[in-house]
C-alpha atoms as a PDB file:
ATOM      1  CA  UNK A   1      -9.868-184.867 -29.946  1.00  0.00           C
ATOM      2  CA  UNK A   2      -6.686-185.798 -28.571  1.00  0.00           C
ATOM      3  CA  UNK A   3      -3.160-183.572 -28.474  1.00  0.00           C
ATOM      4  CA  UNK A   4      -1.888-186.175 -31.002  1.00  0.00           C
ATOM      5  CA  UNK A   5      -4.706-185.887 -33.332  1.00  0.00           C
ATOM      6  CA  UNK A   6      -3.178-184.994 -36.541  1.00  0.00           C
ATOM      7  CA  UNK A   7      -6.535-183.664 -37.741  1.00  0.00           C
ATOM      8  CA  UNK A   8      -5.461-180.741 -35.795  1.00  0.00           C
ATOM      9  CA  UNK A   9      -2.965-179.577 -38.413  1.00  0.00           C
ATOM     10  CA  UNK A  10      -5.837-178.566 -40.987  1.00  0.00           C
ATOM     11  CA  UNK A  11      -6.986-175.486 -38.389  1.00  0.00           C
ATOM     12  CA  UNK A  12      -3.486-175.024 -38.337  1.00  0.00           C
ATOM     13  CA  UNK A  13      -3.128-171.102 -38.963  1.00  0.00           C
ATOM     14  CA  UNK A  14       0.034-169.684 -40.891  1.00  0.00           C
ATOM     15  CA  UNK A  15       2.022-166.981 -40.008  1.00  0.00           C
ATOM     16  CA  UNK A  16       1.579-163.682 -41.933  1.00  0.00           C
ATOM     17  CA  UNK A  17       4.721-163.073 -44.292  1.00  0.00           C
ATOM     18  CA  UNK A  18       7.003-160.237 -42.892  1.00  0.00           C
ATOM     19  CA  UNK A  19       6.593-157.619 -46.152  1.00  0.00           C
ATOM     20  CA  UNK A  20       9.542-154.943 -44.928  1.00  0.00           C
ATOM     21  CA  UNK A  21       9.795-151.006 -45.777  1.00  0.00           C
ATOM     22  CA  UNK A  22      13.477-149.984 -46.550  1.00  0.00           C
ATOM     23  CA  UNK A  23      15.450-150.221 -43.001  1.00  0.00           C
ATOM     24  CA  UNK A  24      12.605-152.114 -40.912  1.00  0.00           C
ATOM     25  CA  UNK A  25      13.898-155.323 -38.851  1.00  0.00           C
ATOM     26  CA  UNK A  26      12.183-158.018 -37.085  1.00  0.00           C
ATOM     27  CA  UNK A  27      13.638-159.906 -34.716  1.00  0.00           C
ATOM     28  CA  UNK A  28      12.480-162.878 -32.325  1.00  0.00           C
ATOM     29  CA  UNK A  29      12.676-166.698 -31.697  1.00  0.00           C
ATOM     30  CA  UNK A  30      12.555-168.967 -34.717  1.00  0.00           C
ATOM     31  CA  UNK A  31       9.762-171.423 -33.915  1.00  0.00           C
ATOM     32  CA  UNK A  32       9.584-173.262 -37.039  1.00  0.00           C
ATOM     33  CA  UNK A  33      12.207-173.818 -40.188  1.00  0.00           C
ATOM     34  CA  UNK A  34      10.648-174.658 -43.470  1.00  0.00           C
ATOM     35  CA  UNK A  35      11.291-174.563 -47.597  1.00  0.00           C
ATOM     36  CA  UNK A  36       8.883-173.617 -50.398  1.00  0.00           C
ATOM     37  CA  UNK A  37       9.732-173.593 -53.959  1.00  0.00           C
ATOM     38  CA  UNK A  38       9.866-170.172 -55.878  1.00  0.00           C
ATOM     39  CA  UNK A  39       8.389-168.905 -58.975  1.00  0.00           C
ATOM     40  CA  UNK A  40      11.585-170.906 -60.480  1.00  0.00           C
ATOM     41  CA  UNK A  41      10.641-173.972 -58.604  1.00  0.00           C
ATOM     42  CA  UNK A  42      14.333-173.951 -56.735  1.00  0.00           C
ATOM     43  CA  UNK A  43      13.550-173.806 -53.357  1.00  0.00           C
ATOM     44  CA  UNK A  44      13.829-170.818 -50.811  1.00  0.00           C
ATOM     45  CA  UNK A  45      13.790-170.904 -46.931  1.00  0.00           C
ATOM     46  CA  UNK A  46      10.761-169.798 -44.682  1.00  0.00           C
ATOM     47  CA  UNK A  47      11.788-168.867 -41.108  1.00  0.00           C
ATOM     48  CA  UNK A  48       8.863-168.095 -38.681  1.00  0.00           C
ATOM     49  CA  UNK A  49       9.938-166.310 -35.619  1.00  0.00           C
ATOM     50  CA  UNK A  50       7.851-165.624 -32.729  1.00  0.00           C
ATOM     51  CA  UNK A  51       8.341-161.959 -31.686  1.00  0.00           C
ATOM     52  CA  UNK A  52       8.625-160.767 -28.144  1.00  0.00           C
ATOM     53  CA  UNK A  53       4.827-159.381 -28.078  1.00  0.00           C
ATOM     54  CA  UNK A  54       3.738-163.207 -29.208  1.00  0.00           C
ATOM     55  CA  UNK A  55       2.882-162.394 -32.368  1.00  0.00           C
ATOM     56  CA  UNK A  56       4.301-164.615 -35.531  1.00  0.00           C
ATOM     57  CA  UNK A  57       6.029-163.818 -39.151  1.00  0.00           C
ATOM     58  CA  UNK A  58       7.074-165.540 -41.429  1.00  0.00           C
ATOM     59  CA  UNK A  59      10.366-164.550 -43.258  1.00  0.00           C
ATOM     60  CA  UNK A  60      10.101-165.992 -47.051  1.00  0.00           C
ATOM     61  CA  UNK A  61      14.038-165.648 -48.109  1.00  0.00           C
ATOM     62  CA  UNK A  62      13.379-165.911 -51.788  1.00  0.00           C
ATOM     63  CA  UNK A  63      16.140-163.075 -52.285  1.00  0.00           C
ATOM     64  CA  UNK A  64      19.189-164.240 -53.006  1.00  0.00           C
ATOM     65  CA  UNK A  65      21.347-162.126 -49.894  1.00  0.00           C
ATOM     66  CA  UNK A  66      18.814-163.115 -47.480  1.00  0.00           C
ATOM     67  CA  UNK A  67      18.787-166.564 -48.718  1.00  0.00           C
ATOM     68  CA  UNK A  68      22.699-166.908 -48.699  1.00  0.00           C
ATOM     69  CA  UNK A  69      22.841-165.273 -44.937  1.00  0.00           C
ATOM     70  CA  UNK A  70      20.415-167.735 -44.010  1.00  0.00           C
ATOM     71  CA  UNK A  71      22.191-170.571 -45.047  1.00  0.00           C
ATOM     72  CA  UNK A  72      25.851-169.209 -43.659  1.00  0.00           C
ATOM     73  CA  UNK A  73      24.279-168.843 -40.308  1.00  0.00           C
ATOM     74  CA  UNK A  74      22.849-172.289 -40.147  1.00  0.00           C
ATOM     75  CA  UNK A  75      19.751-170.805 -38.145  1.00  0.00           C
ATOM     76  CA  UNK A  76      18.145-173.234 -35.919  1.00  0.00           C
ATOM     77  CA  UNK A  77      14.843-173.676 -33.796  1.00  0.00           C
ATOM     78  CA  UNK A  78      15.222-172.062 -30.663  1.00  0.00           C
ATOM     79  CA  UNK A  79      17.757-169.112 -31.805  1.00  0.00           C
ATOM     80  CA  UNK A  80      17.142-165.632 -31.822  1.00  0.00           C
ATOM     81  CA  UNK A  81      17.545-164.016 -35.632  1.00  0.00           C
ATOM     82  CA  UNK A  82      17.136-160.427 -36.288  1.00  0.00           C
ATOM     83  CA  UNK A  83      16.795-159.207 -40.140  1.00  0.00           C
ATOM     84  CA  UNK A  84      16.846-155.395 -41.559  1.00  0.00           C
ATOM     85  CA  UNK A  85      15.869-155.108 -44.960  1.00  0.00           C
ATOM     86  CA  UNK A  86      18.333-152.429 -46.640  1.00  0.00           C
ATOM     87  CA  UNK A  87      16.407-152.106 -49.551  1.00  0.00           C
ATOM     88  CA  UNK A  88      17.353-152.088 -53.502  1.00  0.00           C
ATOM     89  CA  UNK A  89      21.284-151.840 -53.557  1.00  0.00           C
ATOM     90  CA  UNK A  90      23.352-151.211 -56.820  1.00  0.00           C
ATOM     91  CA  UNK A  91      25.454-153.471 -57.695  1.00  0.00           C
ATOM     92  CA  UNK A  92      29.239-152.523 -57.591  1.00  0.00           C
ATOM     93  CA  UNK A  93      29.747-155.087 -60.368  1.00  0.00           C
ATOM     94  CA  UNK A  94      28.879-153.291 -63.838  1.00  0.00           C
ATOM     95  CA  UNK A  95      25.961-154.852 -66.240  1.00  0.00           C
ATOM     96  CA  UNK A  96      24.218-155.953 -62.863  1.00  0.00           C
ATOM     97  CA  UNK A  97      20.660-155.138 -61.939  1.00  0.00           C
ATOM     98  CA  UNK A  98      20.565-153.975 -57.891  1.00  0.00           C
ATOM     99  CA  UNK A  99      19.583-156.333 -56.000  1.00  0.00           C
ATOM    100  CA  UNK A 100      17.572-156.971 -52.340  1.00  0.00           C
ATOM    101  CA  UNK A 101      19.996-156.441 -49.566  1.00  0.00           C
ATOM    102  CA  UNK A 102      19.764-157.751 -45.593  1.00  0.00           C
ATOM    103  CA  UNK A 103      21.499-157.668 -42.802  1.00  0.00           C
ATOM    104  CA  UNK A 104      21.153-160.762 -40.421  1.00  0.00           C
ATOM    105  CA  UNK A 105      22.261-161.217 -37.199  1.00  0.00           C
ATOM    106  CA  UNK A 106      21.819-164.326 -34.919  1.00  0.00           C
ATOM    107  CA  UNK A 107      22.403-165.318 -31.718  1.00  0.00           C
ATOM    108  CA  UNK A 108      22.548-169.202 -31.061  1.00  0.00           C
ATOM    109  CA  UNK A 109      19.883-170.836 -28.207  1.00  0.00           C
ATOM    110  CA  UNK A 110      23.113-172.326 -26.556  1.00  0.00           C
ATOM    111  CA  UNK A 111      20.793-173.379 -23.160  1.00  0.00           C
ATOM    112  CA  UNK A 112      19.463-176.127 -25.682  1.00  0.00           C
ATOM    113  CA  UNK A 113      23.077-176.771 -27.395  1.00  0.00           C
ATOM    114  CA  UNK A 114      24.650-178.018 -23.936  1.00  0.00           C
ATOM    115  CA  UNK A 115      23.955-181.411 -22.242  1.00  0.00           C
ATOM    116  CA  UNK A 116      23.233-181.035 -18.843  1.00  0.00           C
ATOM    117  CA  UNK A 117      26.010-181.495 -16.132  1.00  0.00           C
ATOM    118  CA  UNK A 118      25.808-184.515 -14.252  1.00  0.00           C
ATOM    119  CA  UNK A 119      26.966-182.914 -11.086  1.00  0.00           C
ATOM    120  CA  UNK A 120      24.740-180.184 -11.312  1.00  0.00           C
ATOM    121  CA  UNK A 121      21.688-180.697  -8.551  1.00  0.00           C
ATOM    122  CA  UNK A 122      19.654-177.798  -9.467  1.00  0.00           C
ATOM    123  CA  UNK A 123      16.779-179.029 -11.615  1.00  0.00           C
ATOM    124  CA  UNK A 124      16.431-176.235 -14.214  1.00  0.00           C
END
């Protein structure tokens, strides 16, 4: 079977979905961006990062502050995203239910960002 064999895809195996206790993070390098629709068929990101032991998780943001500090940041293959799950927070706004809160911090893959200077002679 060659590299290019698309039959490859159906072995394919997913990473597990990251399933946070109140104040746990993750952090590593997003390998993969992707979208799923919800259990109100609007669609929520998926953000698999590959942590520094190797392993993979997948972040489902189906909450809406993890979904909205995904989409501010503009995360990209290649960057580096660390999330914290804060757990359920009131709501300073009276009549509204708590809600999931996250705090997100990324740090851009600029090596990939830049074009390569012509005048630079060192290969990597």
């Amino acid at each position: 079977m060659s590299p290019n064999d698309l039959t490859s895809q159906f072995e394919k195996q997913y990473a597990p979905g990251w399933r946070p206790a109140i104040h746990e993070s993750v952090q590593g390098t997003i390998i993969e961006l992707a979208e799923r629709a919800g259990y109100d068929d609007k669609p929520y990101p998926i953000v698999v990062l590959r942590k520094d032991s190797g392993d993979e998780v997948a972040l489902h943001a189906f909450h809406t502050v993890l979904r909205s500090k995904l989409a501010e940041s503009e995360p990209a293959v290649g960057d580096r995203l660390a999330v914290r799950y804060e757990g359920r927070i009131k709501s300073k706004t009276a009549g509204h239910k708590p809600y999931h809160g996250y705090s997100v911090v990324l740090e851009r893959n600029t090596a990939a960002s830049v074009p390569p200077d012509e005048n630079d002679d060192v290969p990597f």
